[in-house]
Protein backbone atom coordinates (compact mmCIF):
# COMPACT_ATOMS: atom_id res chain seq x y z
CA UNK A 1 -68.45 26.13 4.52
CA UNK A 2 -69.02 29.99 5.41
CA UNK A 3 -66.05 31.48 6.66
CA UNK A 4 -67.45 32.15 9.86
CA UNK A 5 -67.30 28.64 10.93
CA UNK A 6 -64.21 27.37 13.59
CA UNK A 7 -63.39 25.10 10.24
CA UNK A 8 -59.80 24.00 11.52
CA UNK A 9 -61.97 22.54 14.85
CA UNK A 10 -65.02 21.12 12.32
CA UNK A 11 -62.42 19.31 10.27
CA UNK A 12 -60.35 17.96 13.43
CA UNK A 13 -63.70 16.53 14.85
CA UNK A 14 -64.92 15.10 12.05
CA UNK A 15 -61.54 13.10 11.46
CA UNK A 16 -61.59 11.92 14.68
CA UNK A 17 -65.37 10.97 14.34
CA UNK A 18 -64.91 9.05 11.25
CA UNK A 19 -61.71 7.42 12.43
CA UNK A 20 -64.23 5.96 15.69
CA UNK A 21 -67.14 5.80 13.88
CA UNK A 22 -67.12 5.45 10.59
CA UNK A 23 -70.28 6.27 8.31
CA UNK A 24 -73.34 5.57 8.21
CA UNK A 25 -73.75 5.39 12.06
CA UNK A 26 -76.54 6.72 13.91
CA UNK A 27 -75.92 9.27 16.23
CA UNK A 28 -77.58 11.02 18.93
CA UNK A 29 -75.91 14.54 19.17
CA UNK A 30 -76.20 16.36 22.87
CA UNK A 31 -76.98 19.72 21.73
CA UNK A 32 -79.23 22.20 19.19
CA UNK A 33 -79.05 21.13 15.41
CA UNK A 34 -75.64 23.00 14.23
CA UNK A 35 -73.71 23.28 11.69
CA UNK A 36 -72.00 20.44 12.85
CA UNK A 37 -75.05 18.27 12.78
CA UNK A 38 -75.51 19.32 9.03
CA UNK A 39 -71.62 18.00 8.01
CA UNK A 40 -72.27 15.06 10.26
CA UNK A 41 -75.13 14.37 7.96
CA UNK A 42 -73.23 15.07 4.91
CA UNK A 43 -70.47 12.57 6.07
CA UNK A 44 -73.25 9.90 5.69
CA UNK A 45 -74.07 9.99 9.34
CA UNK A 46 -77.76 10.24 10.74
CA UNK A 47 -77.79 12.46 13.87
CA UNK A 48 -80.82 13.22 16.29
CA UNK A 49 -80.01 16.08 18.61
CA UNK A 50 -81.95 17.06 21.55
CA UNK A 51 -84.01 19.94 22.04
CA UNK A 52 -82.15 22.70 24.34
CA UNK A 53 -83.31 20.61 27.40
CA UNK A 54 -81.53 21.51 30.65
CA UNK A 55 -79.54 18.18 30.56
CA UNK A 56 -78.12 19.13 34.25
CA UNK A 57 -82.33 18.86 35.64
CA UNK A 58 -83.42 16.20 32.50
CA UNK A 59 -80.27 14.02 31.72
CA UNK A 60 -82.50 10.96 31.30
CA UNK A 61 -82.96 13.06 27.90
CA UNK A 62 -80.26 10.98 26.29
CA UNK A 63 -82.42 7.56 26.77
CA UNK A 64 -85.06 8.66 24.02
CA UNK A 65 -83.28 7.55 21.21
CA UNK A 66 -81.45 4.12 20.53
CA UNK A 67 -78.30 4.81 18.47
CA UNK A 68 -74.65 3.27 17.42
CA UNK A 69 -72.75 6.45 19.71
CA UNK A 70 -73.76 9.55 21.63
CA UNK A 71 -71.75 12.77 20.30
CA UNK A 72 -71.04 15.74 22.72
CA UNK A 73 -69.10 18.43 20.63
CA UNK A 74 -68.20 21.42 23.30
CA UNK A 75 -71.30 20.47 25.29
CA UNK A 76 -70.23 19.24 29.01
CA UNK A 77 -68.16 22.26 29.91
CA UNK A 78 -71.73 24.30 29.73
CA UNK A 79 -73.29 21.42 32.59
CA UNK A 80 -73.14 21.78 36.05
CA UNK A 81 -73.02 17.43 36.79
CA UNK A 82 -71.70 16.19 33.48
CA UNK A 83 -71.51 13.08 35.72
CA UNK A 84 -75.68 12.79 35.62
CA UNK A 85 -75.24 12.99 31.84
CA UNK A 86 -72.96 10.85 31.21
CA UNK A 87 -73.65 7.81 33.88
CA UNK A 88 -77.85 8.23 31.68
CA UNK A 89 -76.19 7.68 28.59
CA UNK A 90 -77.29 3.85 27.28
CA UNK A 91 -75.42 3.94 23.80
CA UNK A 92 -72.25 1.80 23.99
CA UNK A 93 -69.81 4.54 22.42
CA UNK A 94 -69.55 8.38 22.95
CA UNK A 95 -67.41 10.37 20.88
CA UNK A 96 -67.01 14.01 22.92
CA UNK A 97 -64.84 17.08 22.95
CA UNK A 98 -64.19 19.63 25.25
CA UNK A 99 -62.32 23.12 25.49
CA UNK A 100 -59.41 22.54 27.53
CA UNK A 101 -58.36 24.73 30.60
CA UNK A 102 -56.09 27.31 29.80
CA UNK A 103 -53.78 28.74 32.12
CA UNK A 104 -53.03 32.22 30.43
CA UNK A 105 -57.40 32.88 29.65
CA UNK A 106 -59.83 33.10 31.42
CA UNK A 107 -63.32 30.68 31.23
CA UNK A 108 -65.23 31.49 28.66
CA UNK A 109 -68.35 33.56 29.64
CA UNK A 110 -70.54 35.24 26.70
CA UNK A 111 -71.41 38.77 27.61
CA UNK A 112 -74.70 38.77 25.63
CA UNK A 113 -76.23 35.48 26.79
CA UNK A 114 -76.48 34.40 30.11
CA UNK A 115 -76.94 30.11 29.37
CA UNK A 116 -74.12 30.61 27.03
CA UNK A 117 -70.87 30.28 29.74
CA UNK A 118 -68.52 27.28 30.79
CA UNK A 119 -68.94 25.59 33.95
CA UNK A 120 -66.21 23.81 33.59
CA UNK A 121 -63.34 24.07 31.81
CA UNK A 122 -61.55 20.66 32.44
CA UNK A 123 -57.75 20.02 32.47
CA UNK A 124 -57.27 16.77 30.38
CA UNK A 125 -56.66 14.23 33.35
CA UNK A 126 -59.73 16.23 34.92
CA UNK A 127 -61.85 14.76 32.17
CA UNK A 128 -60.67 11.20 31.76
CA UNK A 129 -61.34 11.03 35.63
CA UNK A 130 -64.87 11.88 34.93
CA UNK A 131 -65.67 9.41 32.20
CA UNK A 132 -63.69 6.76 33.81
CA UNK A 133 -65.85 7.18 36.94
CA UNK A 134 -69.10 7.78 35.18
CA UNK A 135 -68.74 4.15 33.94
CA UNK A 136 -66.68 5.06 30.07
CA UNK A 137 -63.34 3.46 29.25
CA UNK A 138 -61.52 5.60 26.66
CA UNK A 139 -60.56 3.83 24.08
CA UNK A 140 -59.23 7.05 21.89
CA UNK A 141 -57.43 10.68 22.64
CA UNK A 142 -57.08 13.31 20.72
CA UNK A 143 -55.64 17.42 21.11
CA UNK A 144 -55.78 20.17 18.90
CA UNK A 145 -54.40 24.21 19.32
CA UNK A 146 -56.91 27.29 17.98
CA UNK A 147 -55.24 29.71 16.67
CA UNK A 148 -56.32 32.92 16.52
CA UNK A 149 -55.35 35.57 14.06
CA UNK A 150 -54.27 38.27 16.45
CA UNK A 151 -51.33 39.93 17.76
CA UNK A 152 -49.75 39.60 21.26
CA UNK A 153 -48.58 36.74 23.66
CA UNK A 154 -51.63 34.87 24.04
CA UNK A 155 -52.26 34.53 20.53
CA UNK A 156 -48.75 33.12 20.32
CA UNK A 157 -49.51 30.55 23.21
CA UNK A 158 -52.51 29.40 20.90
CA UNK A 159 -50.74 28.05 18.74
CA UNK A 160 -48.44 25.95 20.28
CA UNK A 161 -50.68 25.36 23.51
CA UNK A 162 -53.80 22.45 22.91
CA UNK A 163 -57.05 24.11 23.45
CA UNK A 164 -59.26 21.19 22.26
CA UNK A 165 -59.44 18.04 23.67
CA UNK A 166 -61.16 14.83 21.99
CA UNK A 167 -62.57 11.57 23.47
CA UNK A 168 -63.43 8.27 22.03
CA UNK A 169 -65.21 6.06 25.11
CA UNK A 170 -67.19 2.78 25.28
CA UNK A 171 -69.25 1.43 28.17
């Protein structure tokens, strides 16, 4: 994997995929191909992703393919109405993680693309609420810190402090 790559967050969602949904499954994968889609696919899973759609103005996106689970890997923070998204969905099973609020940061916002911001950044009873009244029952929870390799007190709260938060739902 290049070293680039958020590889303690790849390896925490794919254990929590494969301890859902084990291989082969077929997936439909809210999002761009990745390079999450290409270790899904080496893990023996077969993922269709959609196509950079606006899923806030086409959420009926997610009917075009029938498949064992939707994924969502760090996709509904970016939507306006996750709700839309998520009520369209007609797979059975959605496996889905978000960044988690953080007190001490602020939301993430790129400075060199303006579709590439959070919306939302959810506290974890924020998001339960919004499966559990989009139709899901979760089934599965999961939290993980990201460290960062820098100095100072918010690098420290990284650590200890869960900044991703995993969901295993079914309909």
């Amino acid at each position: 994997m290049h070293s680039t790559l958020p590889i303690k967050r790849y390896q925490n969602t794919l254990n929590f995929l494969k301890s859902v949904l084990p291989a082969p499954a077929t997936i439909l994968d809210l999002g761009v191909r990745n390079p999450f889609t290409e270790i899904m696919e080496q893990n023996g899973y077969i993922v269709y992703n959609t196509s950079g759609e606006d899923l806030d103005l086409l959420p009926e996106i997610v009917k075009n393919h029938t498949v064992d689970a939707v994924t969502a890997f760090e996709i509904f923070e970016h939507l306006i109405a996750p709700f839309n998204v998520l009520r369209a969905i007609e797979a059975q099973k959605i496996i889905t993680t978000i960044p988690l609020n953080l007190w001490f940061a602020n939301s993430y916002r790129s400075k060199t693309d303006k579709w590439d911001r959070h919306y939302h950044e959810f506290e974890d009873w924020q998001f339960d609420w919004l499966l559990e009244k989009s139709g899901w029952e979760i089934i599965k929870r999961e939290k993980w810190t990201s460290p960062i390799n820098k100095i100072g007190f918010r690098p420290i709260l990284r650590k200890f402090i869960p900044r991703f938060y995993a969901i295993y739902a079914e309909k």
